[in-house]
Protein backbone atom coordinates (compact mmCIF):
# COMPACT_ATOMS: atom_id res chain seq x y z
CA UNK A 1 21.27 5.98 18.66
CA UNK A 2 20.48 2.89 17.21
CA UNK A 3 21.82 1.89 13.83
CA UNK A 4 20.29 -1.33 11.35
CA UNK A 5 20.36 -2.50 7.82
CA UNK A 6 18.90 -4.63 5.50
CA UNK A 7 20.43 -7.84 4.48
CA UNK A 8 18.95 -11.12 3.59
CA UNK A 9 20.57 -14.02 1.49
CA UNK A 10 17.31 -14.71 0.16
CA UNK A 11 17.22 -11.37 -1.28
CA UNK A 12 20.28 -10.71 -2.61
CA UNK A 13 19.53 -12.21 -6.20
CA UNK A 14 17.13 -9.39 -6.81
CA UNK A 15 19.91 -6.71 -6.40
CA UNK A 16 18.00 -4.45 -8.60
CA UNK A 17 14.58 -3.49 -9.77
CA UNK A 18 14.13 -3.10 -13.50
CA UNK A 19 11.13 -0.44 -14.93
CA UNK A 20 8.45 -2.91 -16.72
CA UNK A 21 8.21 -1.92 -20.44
CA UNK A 22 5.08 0.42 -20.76
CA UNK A 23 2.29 -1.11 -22.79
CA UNK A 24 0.09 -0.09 -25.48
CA UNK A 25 -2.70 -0.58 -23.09
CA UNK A 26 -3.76 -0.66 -19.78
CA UNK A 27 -6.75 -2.13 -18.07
CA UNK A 28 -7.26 -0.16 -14.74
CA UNK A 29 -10.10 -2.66 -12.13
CA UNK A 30 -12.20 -0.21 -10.75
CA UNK A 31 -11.79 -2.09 -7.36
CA UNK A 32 -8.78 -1.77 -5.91
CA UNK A 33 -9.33 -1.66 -2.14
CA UNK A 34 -11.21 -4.09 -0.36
CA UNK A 35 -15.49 -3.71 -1.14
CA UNK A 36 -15.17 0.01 -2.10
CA UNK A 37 -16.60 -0.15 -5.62
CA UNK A 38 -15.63 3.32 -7.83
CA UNK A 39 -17.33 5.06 -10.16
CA UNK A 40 -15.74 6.16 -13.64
CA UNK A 41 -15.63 9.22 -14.22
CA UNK A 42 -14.67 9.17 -17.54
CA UNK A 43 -16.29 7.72 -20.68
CA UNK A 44 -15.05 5.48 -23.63
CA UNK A 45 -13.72 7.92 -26.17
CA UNK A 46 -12.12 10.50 -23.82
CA UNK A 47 -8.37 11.56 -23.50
CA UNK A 48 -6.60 11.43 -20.13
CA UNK A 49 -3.28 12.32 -18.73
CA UNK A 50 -0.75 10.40 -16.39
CA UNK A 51 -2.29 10.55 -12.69
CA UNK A 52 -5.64 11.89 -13.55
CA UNK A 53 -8.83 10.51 -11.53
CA UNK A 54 -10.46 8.47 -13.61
CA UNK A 55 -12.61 6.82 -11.04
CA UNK A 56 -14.07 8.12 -7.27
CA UNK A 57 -15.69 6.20 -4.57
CA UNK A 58 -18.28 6.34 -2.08
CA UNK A 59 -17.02 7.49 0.75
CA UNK A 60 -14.94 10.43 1.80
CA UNK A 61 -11.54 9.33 2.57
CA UNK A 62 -11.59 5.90 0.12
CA UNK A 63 -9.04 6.17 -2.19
CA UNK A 64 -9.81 7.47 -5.43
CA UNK A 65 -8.29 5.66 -9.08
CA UNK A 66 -5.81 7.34 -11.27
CA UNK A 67 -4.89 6.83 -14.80
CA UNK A 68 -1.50 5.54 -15.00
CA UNK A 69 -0.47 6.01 -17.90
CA UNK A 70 -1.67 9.03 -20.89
CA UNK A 71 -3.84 8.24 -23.36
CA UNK A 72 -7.98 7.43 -24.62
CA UNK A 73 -10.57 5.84 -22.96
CA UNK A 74 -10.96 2.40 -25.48
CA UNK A 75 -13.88 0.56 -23.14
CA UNK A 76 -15.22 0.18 -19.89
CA UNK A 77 -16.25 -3.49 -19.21
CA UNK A 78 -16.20 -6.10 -16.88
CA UNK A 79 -13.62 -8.93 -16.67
CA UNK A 80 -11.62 -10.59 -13.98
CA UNK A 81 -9.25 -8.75 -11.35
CA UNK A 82 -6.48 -9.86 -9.59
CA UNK A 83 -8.58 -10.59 -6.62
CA UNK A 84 -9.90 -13.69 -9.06
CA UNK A 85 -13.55 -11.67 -8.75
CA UNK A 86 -15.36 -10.27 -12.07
CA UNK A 87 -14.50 -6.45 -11.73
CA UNK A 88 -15.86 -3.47 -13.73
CA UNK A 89 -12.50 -1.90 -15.96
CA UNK A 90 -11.59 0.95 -17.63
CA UNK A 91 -9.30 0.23 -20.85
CA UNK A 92 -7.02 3.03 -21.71
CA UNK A 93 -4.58 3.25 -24.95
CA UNK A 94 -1.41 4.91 -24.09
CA UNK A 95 -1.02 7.70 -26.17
CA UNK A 96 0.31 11.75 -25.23
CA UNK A 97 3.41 12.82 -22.82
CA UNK A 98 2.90 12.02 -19.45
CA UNK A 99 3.13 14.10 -16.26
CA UNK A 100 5.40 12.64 -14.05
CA UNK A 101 7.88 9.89 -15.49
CA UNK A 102 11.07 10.96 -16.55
CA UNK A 103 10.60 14.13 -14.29
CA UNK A 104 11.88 15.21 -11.51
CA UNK A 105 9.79 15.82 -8.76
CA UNK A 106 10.59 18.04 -5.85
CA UNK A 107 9.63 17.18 -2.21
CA UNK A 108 6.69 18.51 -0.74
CA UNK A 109 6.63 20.65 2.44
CA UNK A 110 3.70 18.60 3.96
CA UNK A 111 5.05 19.65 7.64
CA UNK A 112 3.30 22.58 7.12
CA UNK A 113 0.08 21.12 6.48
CA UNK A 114 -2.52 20.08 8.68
CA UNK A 115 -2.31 16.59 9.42
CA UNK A 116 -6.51 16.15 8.11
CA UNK A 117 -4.69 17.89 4.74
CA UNK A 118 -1.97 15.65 4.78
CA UNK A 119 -4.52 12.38 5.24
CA UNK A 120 -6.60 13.77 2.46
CA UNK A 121 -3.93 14.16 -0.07
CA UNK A 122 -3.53 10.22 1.21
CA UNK A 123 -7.34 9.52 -0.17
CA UNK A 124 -6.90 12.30 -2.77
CA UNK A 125 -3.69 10.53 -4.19
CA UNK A 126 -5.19 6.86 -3.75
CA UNK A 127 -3.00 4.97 -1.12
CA UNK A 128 -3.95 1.36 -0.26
CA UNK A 129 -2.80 0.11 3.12
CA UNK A 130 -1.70 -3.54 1.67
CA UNK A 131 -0.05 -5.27 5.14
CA UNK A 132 -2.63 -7.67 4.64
CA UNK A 133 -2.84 -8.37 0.26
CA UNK A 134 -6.24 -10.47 0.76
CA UNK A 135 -7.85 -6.58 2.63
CA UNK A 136 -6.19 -4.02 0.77
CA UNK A 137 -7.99 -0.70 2.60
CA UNK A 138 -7.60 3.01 2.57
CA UNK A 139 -5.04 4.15 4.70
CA UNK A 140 -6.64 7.52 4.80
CA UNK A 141 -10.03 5.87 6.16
CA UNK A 142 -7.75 3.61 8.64
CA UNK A 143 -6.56 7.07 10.10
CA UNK A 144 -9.64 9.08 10.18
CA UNK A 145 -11.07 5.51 12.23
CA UNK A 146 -8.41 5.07 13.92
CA UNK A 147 -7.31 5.61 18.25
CA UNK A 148 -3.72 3.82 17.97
CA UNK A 149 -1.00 5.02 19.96
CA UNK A 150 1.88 3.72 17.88
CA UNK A 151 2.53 3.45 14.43
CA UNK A 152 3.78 -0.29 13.01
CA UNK A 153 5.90 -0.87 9.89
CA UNK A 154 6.11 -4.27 9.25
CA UNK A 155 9.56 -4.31 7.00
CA UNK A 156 9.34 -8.27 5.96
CA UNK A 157 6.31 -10.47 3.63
CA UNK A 158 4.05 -11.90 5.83
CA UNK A 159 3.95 -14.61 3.14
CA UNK A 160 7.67 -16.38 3.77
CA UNK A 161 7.51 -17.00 -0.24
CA UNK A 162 7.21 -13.39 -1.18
CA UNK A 163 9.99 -10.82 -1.18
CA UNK A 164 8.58 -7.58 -2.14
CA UNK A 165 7.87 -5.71 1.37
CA UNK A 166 12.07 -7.35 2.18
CA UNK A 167 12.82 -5.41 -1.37
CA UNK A 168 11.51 -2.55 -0.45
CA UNK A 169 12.37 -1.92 2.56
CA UNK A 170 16.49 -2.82 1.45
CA UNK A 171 16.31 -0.72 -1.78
CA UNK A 172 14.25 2.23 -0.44
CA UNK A 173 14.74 2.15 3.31
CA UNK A 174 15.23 5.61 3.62
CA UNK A 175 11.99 6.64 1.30
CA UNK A 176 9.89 4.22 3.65
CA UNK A 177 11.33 6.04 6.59
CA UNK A 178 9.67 9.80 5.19
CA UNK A 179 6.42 7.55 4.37
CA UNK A 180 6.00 6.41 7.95
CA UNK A 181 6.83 9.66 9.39
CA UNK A 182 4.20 11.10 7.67
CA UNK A 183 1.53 8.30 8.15
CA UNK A 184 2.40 9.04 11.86
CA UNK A 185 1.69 12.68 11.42
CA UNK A 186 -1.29 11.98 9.45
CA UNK A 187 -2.65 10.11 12.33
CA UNK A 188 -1.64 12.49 15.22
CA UNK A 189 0.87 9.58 16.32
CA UNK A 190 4.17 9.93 18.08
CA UNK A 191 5.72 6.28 18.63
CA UNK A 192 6.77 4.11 15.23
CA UNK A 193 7.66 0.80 15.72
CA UNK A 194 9.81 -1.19 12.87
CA UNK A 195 9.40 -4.78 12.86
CA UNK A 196 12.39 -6.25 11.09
CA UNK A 197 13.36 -9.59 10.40
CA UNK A 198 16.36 -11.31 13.08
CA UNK A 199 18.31 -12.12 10.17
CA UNK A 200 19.13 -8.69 8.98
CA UNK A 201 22.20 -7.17 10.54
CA UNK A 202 22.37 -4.64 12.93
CA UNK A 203 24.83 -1.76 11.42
CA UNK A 204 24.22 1.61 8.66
CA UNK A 205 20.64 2.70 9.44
CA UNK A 206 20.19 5.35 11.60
CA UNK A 207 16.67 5.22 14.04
CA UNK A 208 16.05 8.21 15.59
CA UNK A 209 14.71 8.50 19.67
CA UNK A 210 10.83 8.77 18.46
CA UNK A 211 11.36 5.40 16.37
CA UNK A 212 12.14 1.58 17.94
CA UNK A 213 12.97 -1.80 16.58
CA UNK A 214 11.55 -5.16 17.14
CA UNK A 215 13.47 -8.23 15.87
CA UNK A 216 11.25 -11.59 15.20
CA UNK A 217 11.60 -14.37 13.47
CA UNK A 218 10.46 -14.01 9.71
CA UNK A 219 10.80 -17.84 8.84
CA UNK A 220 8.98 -19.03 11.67
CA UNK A 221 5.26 -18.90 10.72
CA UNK A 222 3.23 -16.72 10.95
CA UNK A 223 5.06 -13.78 12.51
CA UNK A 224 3.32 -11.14 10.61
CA UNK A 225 0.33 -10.79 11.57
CA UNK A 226 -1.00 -8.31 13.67
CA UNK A 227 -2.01 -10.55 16.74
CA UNK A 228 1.47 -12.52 16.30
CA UNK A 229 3.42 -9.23 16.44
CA UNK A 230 1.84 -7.63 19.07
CA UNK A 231 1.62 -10.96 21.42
CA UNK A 232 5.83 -11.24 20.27
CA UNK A 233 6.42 -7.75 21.27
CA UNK A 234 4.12 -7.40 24.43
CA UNK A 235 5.93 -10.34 25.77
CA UNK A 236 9.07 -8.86 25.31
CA UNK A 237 8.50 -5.40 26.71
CA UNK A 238 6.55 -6.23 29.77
CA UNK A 239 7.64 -3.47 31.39
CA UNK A 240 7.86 -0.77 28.49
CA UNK A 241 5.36 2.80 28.53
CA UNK A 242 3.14 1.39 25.60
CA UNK A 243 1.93 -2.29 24.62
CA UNK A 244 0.88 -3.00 21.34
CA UNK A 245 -3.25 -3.88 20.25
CA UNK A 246 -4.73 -4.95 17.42
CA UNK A 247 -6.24 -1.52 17.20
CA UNK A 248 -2.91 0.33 16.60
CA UNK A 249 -2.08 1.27 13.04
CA UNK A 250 -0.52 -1.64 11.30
CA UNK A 251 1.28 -0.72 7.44
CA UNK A 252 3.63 -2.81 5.55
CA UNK A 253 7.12 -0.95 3.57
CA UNK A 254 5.23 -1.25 0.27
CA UNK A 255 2.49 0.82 1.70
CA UNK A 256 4.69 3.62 3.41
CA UNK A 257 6.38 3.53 0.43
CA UNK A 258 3.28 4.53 -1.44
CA UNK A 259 2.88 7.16 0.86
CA UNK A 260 5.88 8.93 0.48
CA UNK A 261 5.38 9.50 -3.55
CA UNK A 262 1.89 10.36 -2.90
CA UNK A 263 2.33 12.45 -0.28
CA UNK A 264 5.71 13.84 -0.07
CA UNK A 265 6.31 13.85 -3.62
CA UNK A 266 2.49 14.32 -4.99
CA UNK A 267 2.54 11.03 -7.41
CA UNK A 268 -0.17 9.20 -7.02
CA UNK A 269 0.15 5.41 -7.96
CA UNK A 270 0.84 4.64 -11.29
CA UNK A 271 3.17 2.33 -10.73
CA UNK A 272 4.32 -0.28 -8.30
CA UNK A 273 6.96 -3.07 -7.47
CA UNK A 274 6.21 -6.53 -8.32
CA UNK A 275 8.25 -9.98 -8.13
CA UNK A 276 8.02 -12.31 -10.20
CA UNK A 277 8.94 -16.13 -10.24
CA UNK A 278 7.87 -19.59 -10.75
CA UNK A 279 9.24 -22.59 -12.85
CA UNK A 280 7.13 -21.38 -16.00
CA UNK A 281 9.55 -18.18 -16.56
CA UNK A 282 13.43 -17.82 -17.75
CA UNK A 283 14.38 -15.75 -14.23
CA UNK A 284 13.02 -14.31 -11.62
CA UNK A 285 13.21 -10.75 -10.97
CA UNK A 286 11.92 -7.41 -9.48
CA UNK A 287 9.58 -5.04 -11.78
CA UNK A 288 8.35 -1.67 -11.65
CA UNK A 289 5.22 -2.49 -13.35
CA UNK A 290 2.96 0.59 -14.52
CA UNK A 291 -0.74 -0.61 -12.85
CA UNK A 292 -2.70 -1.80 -15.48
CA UNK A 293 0.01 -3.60 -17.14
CA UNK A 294 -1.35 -7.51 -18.12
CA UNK A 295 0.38 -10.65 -16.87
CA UNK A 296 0.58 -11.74 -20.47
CA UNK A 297 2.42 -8.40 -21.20
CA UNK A 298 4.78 -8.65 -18.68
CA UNK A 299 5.74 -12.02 -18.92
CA UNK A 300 7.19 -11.28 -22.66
CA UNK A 301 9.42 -8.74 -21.21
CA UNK A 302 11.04 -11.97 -18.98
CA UNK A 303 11.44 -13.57 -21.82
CA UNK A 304 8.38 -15.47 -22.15
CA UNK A 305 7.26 -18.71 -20.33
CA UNK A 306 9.73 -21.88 -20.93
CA UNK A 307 6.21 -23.71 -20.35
CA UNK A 308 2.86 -23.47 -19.95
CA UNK A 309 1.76 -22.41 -16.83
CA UNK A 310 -0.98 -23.79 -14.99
CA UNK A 311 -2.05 -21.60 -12.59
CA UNK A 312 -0.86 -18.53 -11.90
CA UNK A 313 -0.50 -17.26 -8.48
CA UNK A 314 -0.66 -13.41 -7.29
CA UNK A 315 0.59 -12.36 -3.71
CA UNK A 316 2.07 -15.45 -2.68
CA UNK A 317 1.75 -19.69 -2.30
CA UNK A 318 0.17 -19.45 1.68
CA UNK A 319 -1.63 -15.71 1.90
CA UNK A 320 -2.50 -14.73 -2.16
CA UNK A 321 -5.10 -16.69 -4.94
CA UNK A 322 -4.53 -18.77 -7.68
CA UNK A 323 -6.21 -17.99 -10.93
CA UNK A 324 -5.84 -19.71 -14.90
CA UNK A 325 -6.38 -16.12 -16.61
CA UNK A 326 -3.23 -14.61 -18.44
CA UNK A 327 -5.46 -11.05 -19.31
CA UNK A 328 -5.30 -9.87 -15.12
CA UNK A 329 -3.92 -6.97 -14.51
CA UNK A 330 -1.71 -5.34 -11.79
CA UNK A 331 -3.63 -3.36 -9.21
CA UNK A 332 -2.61 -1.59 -6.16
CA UNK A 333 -2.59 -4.36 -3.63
CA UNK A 334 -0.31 -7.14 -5.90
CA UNK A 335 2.94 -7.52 -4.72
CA UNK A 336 4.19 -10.53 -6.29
CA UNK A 337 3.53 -12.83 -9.75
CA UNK A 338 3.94 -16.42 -9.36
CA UNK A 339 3.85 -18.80 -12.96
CA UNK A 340 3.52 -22.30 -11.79
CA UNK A 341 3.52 -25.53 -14.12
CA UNK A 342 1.19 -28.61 -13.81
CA UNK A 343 3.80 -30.64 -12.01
CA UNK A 344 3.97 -28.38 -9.71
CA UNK A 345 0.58 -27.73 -9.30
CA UNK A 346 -0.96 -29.60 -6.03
CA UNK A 347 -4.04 -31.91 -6.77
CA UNK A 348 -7.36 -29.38 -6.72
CA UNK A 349 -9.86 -32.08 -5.72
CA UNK A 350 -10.85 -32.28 -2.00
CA UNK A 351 -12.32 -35.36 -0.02
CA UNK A 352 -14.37 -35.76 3.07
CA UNK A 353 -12.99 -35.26 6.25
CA UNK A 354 -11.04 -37.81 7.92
CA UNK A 355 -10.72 -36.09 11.39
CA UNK A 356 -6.99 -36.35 11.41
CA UNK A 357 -6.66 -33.62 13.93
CA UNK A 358 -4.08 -31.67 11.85
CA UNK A 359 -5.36 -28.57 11.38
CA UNK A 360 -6.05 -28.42 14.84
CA UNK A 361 -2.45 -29.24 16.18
CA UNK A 362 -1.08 -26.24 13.77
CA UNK A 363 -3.11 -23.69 14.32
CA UNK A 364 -1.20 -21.11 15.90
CA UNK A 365 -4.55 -19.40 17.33
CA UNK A 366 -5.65 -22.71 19.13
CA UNK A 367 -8.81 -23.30 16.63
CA UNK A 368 -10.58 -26.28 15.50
CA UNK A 369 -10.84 -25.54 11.62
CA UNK A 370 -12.37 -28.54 11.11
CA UNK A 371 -15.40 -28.13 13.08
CA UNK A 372 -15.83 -24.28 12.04
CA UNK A 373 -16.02 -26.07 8.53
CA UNK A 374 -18.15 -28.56 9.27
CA UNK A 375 -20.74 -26.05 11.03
CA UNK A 376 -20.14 -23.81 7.86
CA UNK A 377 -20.66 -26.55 5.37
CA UNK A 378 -22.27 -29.46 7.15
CA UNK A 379 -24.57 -27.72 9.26
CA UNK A 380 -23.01 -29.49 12.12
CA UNK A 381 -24.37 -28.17 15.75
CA UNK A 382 -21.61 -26.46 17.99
CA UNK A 383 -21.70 -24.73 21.07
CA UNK A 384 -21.57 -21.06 20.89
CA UNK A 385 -18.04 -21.03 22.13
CA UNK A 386 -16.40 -22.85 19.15
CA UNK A 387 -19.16 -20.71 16.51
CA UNK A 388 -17.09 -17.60 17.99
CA UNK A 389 -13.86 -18.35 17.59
CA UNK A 390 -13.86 -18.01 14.10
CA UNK A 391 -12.97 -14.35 14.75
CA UNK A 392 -9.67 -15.19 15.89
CA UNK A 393 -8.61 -16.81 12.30
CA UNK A 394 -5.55 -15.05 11.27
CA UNK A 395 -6.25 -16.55 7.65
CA UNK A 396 -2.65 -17.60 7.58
CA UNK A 397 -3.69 -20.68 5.76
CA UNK A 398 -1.75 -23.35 7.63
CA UNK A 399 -4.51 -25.35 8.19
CA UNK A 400 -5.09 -25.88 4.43
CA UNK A 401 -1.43 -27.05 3.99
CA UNK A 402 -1.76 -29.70 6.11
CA UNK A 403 -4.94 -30.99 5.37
CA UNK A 404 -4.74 -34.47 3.66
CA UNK A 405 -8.40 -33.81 2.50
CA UNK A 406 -7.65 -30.69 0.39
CA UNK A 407 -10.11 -28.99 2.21
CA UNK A 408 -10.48 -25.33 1.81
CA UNK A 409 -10.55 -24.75 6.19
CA UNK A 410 -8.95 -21.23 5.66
CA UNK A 411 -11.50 -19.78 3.17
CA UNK A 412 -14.57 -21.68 4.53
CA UNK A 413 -13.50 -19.99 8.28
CA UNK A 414 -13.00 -16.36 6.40
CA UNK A 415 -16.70 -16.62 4.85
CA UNK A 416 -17.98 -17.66 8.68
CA UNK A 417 -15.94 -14.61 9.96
CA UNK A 418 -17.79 -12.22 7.64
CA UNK A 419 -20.92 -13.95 8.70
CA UNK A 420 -20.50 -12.63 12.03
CA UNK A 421 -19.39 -9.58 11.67
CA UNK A 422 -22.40 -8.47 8.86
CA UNK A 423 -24.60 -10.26 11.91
């Protein structure tokens, strides 16, 4: 049997998780998986309780939106999301006793249910697959599309700023364990596979026959992505029964996380972990933030900002978006709160290309970002060859960080990918 742990110097200042203060209101974005747009099912003026549905969507296993907190309907309206889009909101004043906080909640049996039960309680209770922030998706409509043969937890931030998924999986190892057992039940799959960072040690965890580690590299980016991880592991295990695809079933420890209050506890998300840093704050720190909850709101809980922030940054400097609003709220898919000064704040403006060849020398998918921009943006003529390669963008971003032209590559390429695939 093979034992492993969590520990990371880089995460050992946020030794604990603190619960965010709950607010007077909460402003719940009716998106909060990628493109699925809900519809309220409540109106201005009526009363809800903690974890009721207060919005349903389209399809049959997209997640559905809970209140999180008790209280009356104030406004639905449209402002911007975390996602820096204009979103349609519904505006609840906390007011009543809630359902589940401050109670205990007793484990649910779900080995006796059918695993189609077990991924509709997933939709029912509103789980977002987050392993990749900029796509949050139902997990329950990932299963019911999905043929993988193995089941990988990702147990480290793709983002090598962010912390959350590496505070999660240290602080609630063993909760993330149940979640991924059941996401593997859900989805009629018998092999999980734990990708953990080399730099944790290998002692006090206990992995069971049915479940296997992989060790990469965290620091060296990107290692987690889906294409990175399986082309690490497949290398690795040449000769092993299974080799990983892009089509297997890839969940981060926030997610599986997620899964085990919704599923084996029957809590759908109110609530979720969210770090918090940047020069513009007094400390940085770990929250359990009720969803809904305002930057602005949470940032007087800190302590307030020690200066002005210019930009504020949600899920991370390489993989997340910047926006200037204070008023967005936390949804589902944010994992982490950056407030960042105008010192720090890299120059916005962007200049022609000076075919440098950067972008090209660190792609770690062997692109050419800067003629997939130029064919985007400039209309310039490419052979079919190059046009196609666009799919194989990870979106990681390093081609923006090391262009001396400020030129969005990574965003420009992500519009040309969606291109493609609506063609």
């Amino acid at each position: 049997m093979t034992t492993f742990s969590y520990v990371k110097s880089s995460i050992k200042k946020y030794s604990v998780s603190r619960n965010a203060f709950l607010p007077r209101f909460v402003t719940v974005p009716l998106v909060q998986e990628k493109d699925v747009q809900c519809k309220p099912v409540v109106k201005i003026g009526n009363f809800v309780s903690e974890g009721q549905v207060i919005a349903v969507p389209q399809g049959v296993t997209d997640c559905k939106i809970h209140s999180p907190v008790p209280g009356e309907v104030t406004d639905i309206f449209t402002d911007v999301s975390a996602s820096g889009r204009p979103e349609l909101m519904i505006k609840i004043k906390l007011a009543g006793s809630f359902s589940f906080t401050g109670k205990k909640q007793e484990e649910i049996d779900w080995k006796n249910l059918s695993p189609q039960t077990v991924c509709g309680k997933m939709a029912e209770n509103g789980v977002v697959n987050t392993f990749r922030v900029s796509d949050p998706v139902s997990l329950a409509t990932q299963i019911s599309d999905s043929r993988a043969q193995a089941l990988v937890v990702r147990m480290f931030d793709e983002d090598p700023v962010r912390l959350t998924d590496t505070f999660v999986s240290t602080k609630f190892f063993n909760e993330v364990r149940k979640g991924a057992e059941i996401t593997a039940y859900a989805a009629k799959i018998s092999n999980i596979l734990f990708i953990v960072d080399s730099a944790f040690e290998n002692k006090s965890q206990d992995v069971t026959p049915s479940e296997k580690l992989f060790y990469v590299n965290s620091k060296k980016y990107p290692s987690g992505f889906r294409k990175e991880i399986c082309s690490a592991y497949n290398k690795a295990n040449k000769k092993a029964d299974i080799q990983l695809s892009e089509e297997d079933l890839f969940v981060d420890s926030s997610t599986m996380y997620e899964v085990y209050k919704a599923v084996g506890l029957g809590i759908p998300p109110v609530e979720r972990l969210v770090q918090f840093t940047g020069n513009c704050i007094p400390v940085n720190c770990v929250l359990n933030v009720r969803l809904g909850t305002t930057m602005d709101d949470l940032v007087k809980q800190i302590g307030g900002f020690t200066r002005k922030p210019n930009i504020i940054i949600v899920n991370g400097h390489v993989t997340g978006n910047s926006s200037s609003c204070r008023n967005i709220p936390v949804t589902k898919y944010v994992k982490s709160i950056s407030f960042v000064s105008e010192g720090r704040t890299p120059e916005q403006l962007s200049y022609p290309c000076i075919d440098c060849g950067n972008c090209r020398d660190i792609c770690p998918r062997n692109l050419a970002p800067d003629l997939l921009y130029r064919y985007k943006i400039e209309s310039l003529p490419l052979p079919e060859k190059y046009i196609s390669s666009a799919a194989g963008c990870a979106e990681c971003g390093l081609c923006n960080s090391v262009c001396p032209s400020r030129l969005p590559l990574s965003q420009v390429i992500t519009v040309l990918k969606k291109q493609m695939g609506a063609e």
